[in-house]
N, C-alpha and C. Protein backbone atom coordinates (compact mmCIF):
# COMPACT_ATOMS: atom_id res chain seq x y z
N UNK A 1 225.05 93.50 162.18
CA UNK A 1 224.59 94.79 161.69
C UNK A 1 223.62 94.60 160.53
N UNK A 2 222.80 95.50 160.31
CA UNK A 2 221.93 95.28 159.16
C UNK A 2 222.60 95.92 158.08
N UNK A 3 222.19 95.18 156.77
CA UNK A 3 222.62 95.12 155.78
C UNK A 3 222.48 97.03 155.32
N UNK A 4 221.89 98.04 155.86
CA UNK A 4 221.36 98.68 155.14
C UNK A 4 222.11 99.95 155.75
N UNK A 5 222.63 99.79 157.10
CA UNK A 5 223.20 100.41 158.07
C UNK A 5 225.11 100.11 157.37
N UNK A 6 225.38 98.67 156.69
CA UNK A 6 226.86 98.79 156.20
C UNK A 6 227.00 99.88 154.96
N UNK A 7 225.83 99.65 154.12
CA UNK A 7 225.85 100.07 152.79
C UNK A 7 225.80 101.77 153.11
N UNK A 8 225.42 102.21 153.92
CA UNK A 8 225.20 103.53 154.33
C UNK A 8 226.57 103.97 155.07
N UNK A 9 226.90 103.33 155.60
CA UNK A 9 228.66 103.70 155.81
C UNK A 9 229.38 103.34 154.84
N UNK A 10 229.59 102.57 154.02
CA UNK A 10 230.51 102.54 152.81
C UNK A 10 230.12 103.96 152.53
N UNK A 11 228.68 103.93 151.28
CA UNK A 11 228.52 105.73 151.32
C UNK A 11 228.88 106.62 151.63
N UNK A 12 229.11 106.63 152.97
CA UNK A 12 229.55 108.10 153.45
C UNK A 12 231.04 108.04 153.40
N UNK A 13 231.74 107.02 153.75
CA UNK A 13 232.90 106.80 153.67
C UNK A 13 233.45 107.16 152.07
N UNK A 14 233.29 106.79 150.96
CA UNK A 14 232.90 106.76 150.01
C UNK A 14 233.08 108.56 149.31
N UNK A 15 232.05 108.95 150.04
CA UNK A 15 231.84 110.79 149.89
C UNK A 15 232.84 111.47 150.38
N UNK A 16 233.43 110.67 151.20
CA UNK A 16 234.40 111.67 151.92
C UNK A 16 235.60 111.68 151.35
N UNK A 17 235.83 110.47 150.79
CA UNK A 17 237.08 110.30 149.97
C UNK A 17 237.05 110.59 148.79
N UNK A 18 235.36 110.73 148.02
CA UNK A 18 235.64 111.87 147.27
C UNK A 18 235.87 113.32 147.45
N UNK A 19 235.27 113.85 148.36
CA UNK A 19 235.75 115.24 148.71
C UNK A 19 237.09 115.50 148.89
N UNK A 20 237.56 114.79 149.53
CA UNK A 20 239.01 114.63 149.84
C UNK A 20 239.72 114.95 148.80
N UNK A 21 239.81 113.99 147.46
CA UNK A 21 240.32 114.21 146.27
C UNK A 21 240.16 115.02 145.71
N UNK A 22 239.05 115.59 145.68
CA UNK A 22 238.96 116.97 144.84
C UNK A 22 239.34 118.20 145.62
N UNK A 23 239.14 118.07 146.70
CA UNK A 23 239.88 119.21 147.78
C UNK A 23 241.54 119.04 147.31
N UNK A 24 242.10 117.88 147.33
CA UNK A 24 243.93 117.63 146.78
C UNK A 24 243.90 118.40 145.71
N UNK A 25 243.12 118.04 144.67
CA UNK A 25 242.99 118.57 143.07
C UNK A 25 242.94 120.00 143.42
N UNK A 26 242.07 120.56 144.24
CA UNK A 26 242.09 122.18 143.74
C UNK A 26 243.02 123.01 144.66
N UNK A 27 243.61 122.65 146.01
CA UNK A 27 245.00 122.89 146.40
C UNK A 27 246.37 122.85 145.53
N UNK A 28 246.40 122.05 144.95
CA UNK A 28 247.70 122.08 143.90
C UNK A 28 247.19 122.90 143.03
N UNK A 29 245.92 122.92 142.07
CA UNK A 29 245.81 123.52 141.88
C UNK A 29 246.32 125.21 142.16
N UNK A 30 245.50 125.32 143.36
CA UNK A 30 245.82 127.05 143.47
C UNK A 30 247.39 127.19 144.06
N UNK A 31 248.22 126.15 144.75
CA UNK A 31 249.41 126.32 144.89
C UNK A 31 250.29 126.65 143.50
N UNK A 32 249.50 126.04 142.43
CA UNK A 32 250.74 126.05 140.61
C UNK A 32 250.21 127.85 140.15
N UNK A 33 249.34 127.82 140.38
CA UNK A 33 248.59 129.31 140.19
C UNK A 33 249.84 130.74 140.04
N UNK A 34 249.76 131.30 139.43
CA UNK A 34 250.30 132.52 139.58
C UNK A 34 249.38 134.14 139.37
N UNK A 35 248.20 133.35 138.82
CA UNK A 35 247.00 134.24 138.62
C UNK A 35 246.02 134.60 140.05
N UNK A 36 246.04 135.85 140.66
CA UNK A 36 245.32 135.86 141.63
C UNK A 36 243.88 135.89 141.41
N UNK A 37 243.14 136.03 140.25
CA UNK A 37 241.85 135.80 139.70
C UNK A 37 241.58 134.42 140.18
N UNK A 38 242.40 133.59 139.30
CA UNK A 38 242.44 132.36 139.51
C UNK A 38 242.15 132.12 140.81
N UNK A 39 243.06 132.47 141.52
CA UNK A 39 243.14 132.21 142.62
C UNK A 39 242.27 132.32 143.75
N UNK A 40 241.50 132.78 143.56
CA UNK A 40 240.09 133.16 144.17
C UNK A 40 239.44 132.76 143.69
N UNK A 41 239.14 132.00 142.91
CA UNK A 41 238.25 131.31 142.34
C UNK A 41 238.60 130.04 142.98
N UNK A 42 239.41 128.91 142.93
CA UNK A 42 239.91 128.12 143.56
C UNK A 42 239.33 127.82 145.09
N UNK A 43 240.00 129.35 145.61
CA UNK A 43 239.75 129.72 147.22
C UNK A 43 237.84 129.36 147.26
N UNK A 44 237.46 129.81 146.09
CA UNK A 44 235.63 130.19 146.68
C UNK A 44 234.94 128.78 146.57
N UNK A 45 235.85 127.71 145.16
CA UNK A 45 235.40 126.21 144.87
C UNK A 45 235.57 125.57 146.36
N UNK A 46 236.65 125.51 147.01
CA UNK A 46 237.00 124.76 147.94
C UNK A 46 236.41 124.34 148.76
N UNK A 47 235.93 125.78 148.83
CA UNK A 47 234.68 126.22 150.54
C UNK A 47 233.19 125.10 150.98
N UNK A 48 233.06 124.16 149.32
CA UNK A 48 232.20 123.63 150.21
C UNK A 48 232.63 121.97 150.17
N UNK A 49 234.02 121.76 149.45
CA UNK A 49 234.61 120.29 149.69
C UNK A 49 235.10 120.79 151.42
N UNK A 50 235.59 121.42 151.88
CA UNK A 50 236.39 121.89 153.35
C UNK A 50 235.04 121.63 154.15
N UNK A 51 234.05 122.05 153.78
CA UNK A 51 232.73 122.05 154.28
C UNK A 51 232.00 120.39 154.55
N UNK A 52 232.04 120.15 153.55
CA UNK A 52 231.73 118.70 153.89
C UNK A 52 232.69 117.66 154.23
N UNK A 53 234.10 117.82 154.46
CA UNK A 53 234.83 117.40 155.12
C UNK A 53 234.79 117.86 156.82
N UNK A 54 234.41 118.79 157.09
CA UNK A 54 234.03 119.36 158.31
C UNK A 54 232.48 118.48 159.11
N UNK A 55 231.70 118.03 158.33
CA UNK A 55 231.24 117.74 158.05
C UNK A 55 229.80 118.76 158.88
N UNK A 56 230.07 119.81 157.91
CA UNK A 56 228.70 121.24 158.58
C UNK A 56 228.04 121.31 157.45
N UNK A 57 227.99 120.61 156.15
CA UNK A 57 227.52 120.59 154.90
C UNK A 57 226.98 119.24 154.76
């Protein structure tokens, strides 16, 4: 494989497992929540880690 084609999958691999984590982070998040403000706010952050885990972003 070319060198340029691995480094470009680590990357993406990489992105996804950051999204991932921060998608965990703002689920507990809005699960500890008792504020429905909050809580929609949470709901509206999510939309584009879910998104690029989908991968339509």
């Amino acid at each position: 494989m070319d060198i340029l084609v691995i480094i470009n999958a680590i990357f993406t691999v990489l992105t996804y497992a950051t999204a991932l984590f921060f998608l965990i982070a703002i689920v507990r998040a809005f699960i500890r929540t008792k504020n429905v403000q909050n809580a929609l706010v949470y709901c509206i952050i999510m939309v584009p880690f879910v998104l690029r885990l989908l991968r339509l972003k």
